[in-house]
N, C-alpha and C. Protein backbone atom coordinates (compact mmCIF):
# COMPACT_ATOMS: atom_id res chain seq x y z
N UNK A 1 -15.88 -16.94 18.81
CA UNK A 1 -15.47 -16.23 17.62
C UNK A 1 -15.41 -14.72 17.88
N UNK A 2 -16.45 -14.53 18.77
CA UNK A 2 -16.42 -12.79 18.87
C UNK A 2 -15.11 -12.64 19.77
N UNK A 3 -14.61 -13.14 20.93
CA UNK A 3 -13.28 -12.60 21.18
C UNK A 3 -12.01 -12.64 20.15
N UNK A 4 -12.16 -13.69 19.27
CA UNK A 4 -10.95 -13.43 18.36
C UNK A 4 -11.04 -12.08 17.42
N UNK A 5 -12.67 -11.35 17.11
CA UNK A 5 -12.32 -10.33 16.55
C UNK A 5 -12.38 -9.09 17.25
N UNK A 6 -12.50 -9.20 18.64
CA UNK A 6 -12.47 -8.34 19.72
C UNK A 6 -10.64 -8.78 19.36
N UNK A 7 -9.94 -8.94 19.45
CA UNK A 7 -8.94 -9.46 19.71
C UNK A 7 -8.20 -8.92 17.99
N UNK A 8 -8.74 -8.76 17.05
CA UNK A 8 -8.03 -8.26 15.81
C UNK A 8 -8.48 -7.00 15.86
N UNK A 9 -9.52 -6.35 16.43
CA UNK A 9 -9.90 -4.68 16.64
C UNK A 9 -8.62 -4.00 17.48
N UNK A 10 -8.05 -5.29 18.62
CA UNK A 10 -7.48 -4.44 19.24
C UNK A 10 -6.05 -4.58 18.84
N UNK A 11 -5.17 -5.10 17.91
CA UNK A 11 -4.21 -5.00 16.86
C UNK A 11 -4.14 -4.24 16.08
N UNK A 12 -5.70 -3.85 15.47
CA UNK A 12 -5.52 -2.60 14.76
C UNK A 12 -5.36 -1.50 15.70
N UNK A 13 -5.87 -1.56 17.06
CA UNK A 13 -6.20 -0.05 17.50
C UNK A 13 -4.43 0.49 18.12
N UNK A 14 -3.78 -0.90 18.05
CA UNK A 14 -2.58 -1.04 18.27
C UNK A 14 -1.38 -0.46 17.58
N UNK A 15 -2.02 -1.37 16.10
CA UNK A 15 -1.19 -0.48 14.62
C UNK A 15 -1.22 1.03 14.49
N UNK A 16 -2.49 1.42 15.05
CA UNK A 16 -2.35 3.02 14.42
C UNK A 16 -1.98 3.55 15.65
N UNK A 17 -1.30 3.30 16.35
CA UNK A 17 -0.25 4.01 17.47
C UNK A 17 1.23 3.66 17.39
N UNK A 18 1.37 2.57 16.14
CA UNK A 18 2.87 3.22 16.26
C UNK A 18 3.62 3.84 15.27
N UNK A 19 4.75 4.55 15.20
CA UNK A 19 5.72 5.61 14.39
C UNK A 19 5.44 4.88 12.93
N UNK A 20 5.29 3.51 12.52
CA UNK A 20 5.26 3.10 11.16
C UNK A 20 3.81 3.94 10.52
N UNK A 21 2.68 3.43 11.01
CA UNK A 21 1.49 3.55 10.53
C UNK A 21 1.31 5.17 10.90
N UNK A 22 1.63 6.51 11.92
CA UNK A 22 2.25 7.53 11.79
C UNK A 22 2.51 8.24 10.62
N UNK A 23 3.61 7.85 10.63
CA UNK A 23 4.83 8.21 9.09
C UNK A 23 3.74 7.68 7.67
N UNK A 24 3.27 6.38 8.24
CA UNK A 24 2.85 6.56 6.63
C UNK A 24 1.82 7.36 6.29
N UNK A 25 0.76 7.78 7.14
CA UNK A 25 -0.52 8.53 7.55
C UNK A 25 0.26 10.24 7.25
N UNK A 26 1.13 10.54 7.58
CA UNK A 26 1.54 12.00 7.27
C UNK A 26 2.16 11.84 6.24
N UNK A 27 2.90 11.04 5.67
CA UNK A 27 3.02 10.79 4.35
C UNK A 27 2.15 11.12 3.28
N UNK A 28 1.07 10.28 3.31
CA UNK A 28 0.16 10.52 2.66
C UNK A 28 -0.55 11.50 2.65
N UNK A 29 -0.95 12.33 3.58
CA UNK A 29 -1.05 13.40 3.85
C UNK A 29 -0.44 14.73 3.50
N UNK A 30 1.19 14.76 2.98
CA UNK A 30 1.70 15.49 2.49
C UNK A 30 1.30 15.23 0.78
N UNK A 31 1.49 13.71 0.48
CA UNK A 31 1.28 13.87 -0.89
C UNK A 31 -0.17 14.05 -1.77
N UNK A 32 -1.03 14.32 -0.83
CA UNK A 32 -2.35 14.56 -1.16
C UNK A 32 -2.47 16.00 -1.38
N UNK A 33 -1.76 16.83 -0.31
CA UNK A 33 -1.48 18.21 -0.44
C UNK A 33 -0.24 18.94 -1.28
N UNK A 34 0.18 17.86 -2.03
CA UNK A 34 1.11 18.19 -3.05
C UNK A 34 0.10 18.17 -4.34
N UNK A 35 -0.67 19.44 -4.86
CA UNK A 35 -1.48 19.52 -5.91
C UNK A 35 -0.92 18.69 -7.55
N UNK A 36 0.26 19.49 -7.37
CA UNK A 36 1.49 19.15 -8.59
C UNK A 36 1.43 17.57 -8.69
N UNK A 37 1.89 17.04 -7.56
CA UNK A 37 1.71 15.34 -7.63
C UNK A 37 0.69 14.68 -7.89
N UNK A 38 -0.57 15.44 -7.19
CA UNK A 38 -1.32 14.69 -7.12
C UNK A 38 -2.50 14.55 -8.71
N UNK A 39 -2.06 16.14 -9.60
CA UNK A 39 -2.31 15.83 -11.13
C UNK A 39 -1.19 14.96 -11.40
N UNK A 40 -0.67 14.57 -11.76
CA UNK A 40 0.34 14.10 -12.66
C UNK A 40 -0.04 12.51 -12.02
N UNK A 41 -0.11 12.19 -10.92
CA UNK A 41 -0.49 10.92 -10.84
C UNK A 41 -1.99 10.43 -11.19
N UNK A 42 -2.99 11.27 -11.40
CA UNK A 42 -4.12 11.47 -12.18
C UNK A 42 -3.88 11.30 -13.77
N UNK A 43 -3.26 11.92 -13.62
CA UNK A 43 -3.15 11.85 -15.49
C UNK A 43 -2.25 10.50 -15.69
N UNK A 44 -1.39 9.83 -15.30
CA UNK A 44 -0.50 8.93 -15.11
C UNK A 44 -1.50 7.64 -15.46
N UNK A 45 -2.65 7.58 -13.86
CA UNK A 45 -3.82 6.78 -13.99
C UNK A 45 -4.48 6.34 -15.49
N UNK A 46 -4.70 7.96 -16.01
CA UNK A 46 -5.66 7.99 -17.18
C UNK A 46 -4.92 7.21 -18.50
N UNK A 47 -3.41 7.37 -18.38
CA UNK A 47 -2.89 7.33 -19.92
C UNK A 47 -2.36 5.48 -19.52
N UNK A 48 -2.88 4.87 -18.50
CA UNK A 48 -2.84 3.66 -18.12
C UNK A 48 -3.66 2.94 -18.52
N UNK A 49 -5.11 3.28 -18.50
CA UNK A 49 -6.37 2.86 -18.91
C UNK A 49 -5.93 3.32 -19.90
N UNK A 50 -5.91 4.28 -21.03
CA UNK A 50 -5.72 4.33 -22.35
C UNK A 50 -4.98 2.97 -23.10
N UNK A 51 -3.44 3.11 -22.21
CA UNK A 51 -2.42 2.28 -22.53
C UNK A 51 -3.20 0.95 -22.87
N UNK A 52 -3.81 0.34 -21.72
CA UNK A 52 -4.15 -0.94 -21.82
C UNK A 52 -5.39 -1.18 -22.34
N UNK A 53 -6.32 -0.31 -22.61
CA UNK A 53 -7.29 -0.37 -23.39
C UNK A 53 -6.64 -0.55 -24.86
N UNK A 54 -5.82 0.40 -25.45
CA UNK A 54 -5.41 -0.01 -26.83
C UNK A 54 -4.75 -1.31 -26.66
N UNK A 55 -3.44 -1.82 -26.27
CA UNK A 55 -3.61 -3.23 -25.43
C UNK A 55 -4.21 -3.83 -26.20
N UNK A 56 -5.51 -4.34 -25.03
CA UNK A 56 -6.08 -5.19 -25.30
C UNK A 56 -6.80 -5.04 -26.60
N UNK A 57 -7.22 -4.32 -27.01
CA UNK A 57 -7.65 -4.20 -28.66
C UNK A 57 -6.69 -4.67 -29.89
N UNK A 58 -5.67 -4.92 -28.95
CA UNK A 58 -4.29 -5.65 -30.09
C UNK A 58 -3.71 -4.47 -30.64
N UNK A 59 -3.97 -3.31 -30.55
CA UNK A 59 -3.09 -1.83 -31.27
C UNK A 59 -1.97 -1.52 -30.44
N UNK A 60 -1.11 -0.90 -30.92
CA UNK A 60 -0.39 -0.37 -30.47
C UNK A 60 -0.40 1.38 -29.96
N UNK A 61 -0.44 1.49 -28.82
CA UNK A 61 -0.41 2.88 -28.28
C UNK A 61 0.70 3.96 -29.03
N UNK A 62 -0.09 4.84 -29.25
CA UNK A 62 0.56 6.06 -29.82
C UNK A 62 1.71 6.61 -28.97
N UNK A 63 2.91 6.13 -29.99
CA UNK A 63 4.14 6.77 -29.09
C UNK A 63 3.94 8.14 -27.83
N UNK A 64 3.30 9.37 -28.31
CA UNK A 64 3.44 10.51 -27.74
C UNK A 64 2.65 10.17 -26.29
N UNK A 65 1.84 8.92 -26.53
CA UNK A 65 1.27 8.53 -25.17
C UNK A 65 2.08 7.60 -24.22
N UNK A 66 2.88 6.83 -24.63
CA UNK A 66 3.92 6.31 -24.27
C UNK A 66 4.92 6.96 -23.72
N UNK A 67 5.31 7.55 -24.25
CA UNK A 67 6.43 8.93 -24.07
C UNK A 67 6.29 9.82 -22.79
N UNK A 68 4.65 10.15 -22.92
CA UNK A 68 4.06 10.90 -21.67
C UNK A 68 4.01 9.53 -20.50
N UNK A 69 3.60 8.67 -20.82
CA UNK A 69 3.61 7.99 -19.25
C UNK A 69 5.06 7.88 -19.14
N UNK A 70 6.01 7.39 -19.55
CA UNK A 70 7.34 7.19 -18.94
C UNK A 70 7.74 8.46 -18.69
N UNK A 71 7.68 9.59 -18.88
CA UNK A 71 8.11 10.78 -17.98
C UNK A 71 7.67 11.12 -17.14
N UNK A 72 5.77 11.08 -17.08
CA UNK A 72 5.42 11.21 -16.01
C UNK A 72 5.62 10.36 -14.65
N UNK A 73 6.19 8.79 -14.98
CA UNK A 73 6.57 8.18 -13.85
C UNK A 73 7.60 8.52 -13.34
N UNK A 74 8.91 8.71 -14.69
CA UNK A 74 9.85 9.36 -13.96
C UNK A 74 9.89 10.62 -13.05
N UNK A 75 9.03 11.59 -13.11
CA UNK A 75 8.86 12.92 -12.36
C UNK A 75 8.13 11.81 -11.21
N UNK A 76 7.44 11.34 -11.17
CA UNK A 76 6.40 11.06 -9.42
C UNK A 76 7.82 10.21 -8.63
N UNK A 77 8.68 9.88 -9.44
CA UNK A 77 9.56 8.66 -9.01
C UNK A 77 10.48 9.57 -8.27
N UNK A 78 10.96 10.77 -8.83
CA UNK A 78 11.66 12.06 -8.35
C UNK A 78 11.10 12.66 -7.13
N UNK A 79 9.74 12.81 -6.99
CA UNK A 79 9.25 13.76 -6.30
C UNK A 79 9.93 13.61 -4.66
N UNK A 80 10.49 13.81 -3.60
CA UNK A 80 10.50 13.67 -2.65
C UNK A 80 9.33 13.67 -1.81
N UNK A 81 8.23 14.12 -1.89
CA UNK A 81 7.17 13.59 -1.41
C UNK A 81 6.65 12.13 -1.52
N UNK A 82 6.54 11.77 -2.70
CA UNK A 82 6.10 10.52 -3.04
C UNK A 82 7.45 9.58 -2.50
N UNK A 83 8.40 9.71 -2.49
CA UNK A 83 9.94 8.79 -2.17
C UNK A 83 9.54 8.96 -0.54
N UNK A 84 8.80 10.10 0.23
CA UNK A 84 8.72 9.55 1.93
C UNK A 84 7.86 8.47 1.70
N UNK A 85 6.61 8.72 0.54
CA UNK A 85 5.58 8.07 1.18
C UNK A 85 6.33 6.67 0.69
N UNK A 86 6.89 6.15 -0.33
CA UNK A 86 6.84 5.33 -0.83
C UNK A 86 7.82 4.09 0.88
N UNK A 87 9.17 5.18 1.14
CA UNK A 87 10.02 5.11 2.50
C UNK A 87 9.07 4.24 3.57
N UNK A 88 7.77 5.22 3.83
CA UNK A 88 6.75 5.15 4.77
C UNK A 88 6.26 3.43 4.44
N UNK A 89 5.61 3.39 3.31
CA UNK A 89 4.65 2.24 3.22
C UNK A 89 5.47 0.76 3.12
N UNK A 90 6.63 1.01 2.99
CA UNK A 90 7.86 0.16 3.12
C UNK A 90 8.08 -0.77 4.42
N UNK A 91 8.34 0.54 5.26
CA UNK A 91 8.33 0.51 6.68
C UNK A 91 7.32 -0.35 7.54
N UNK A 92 6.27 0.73 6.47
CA UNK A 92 4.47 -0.37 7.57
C UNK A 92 4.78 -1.52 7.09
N UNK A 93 4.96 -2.08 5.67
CA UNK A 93 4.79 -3.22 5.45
C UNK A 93 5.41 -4.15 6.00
N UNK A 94 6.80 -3.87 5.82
CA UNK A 94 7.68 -4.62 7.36
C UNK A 94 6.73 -5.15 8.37
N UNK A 95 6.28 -3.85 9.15
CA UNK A 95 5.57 -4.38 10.51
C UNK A 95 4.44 -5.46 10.37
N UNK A 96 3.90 -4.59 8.88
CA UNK A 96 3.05 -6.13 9.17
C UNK A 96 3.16 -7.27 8.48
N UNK A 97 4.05 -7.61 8.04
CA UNK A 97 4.64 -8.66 7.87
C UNK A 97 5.21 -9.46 9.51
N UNK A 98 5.69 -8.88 9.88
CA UNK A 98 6.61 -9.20 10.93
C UNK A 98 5.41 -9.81 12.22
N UNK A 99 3.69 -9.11 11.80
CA UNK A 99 2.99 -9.27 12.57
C UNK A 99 2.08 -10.49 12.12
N UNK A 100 1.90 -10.47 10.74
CA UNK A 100 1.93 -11.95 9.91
C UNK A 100 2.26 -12.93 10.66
N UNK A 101 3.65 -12.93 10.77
CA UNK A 101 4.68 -13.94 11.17
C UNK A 101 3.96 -14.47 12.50
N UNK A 102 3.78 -13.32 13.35
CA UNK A 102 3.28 -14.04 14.74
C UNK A 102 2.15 -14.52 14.53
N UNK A 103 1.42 -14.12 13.64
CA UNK A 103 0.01 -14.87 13.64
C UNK A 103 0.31 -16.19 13.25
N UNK A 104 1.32 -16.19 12.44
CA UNK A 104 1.75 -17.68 11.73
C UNK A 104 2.21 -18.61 13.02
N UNK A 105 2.92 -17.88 13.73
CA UNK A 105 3.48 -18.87 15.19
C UNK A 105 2.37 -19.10 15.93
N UNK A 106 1.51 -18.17 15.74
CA UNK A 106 0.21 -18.45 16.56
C UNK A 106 -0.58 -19.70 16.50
N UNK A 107 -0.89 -19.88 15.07
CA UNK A 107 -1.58 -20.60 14.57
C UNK A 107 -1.45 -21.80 14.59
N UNK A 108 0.44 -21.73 14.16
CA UNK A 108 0.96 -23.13 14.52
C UNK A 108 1.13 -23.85 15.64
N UNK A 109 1.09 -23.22 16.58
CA UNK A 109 1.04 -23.59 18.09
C UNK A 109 -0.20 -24.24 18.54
N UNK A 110 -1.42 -23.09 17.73
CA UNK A 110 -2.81 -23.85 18.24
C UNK A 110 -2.93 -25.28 17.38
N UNK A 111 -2.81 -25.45 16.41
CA UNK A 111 -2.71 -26.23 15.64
C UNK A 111 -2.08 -27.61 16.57
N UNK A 112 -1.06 -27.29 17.11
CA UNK A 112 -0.29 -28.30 17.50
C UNK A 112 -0.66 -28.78 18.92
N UNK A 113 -1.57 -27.86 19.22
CA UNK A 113 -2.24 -28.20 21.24
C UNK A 113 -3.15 -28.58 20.94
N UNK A 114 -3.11 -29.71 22.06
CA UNK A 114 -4.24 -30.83 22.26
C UNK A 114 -5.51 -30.43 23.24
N UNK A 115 -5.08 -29.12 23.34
CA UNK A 115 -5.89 -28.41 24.62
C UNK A 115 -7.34 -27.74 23.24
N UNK A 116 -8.58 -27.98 23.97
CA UNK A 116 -10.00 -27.52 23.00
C UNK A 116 -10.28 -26.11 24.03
N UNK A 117 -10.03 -25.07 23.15
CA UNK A 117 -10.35 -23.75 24.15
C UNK A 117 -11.64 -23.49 23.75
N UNK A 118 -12.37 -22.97 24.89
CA UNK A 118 -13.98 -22.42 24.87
C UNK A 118 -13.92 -21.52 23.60
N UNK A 119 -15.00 -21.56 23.39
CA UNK A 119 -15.17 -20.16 21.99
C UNK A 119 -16.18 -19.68 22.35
C-alpha cells in the first residue's frame, strides 16, 4: 500500500511542474492581489448567505439585495483577472481529468490480470 501512495506523491510532485497547474497558481495569485476583486467577491459571499438564509426561512430576499448580487457577479464575471483564472482552472481540470482517465485504464487492466502483485 505504501508504494501506491509513494506513487500518488509522485503525480502530484508531477502536477505542479506543469504550464496547467503554473497558470493556474499565478492566476490566482494575480486575483488575490486584485484588492477590488477580491472585496466584491467577499461581499458577493456575504449577500449569498443572506440570500439563502432568507431562503430557507421561506421569505423572500429584499430586492436591493438581489439587485446587488446580480451586479456584483456581473462585474467579477467582467473582471479579466478572474476570466484568466477562471481560463486557468479550466485548463487544470482538463489535465486532470485526462489523468482520471488513466487511472481508469489503470484500474481496469489490474482488474482484468490474473497476475497477484506483492504489496
Amino acid at each position: 500500500m505504501e508504494a501506491m501512495w509513494e506513487k500518488a506523491r509522485e503525480v502530484g510532485r508531477q502536477l505542479a511542474q506543469t504550464d496547467e497547474y503554473r497558470a493556474l497558481k499565478r492566476a490566482n495569485d494575480r486575483l488575490s492581489d486584485d484588492r477590488d476583486a477580491v472585496t466584491r467577491m467577499n461581499r458577493l459571499a456575504e449577500l449569498q448567505d443572506e440570500l439563502t438564509l432568507a431562503m430557507r426561512r421561506g421569505a423572500e430576499p429584499p430586492q436591493e439585495q438581489q439587485d446587488e448580487y446580480e451586479r456584483l457577479v456581473d462585474e467579477i464575471q467582467e473582471n479579466p483577472v478572474y476570466q484568466s483564472l477562471v481560463a486557468a482552472q479550466n485548463n487544470f481540470d482538463k489535465l486532470m481529468m485526462r489523468i482520471n482517465e488513466e487511472i481508469a485504464r489503470g484500474i481496469e487492466a489490474g482488474a482484468q490480470s490474473r497476475i497477484i502483485l506483492p504489496s
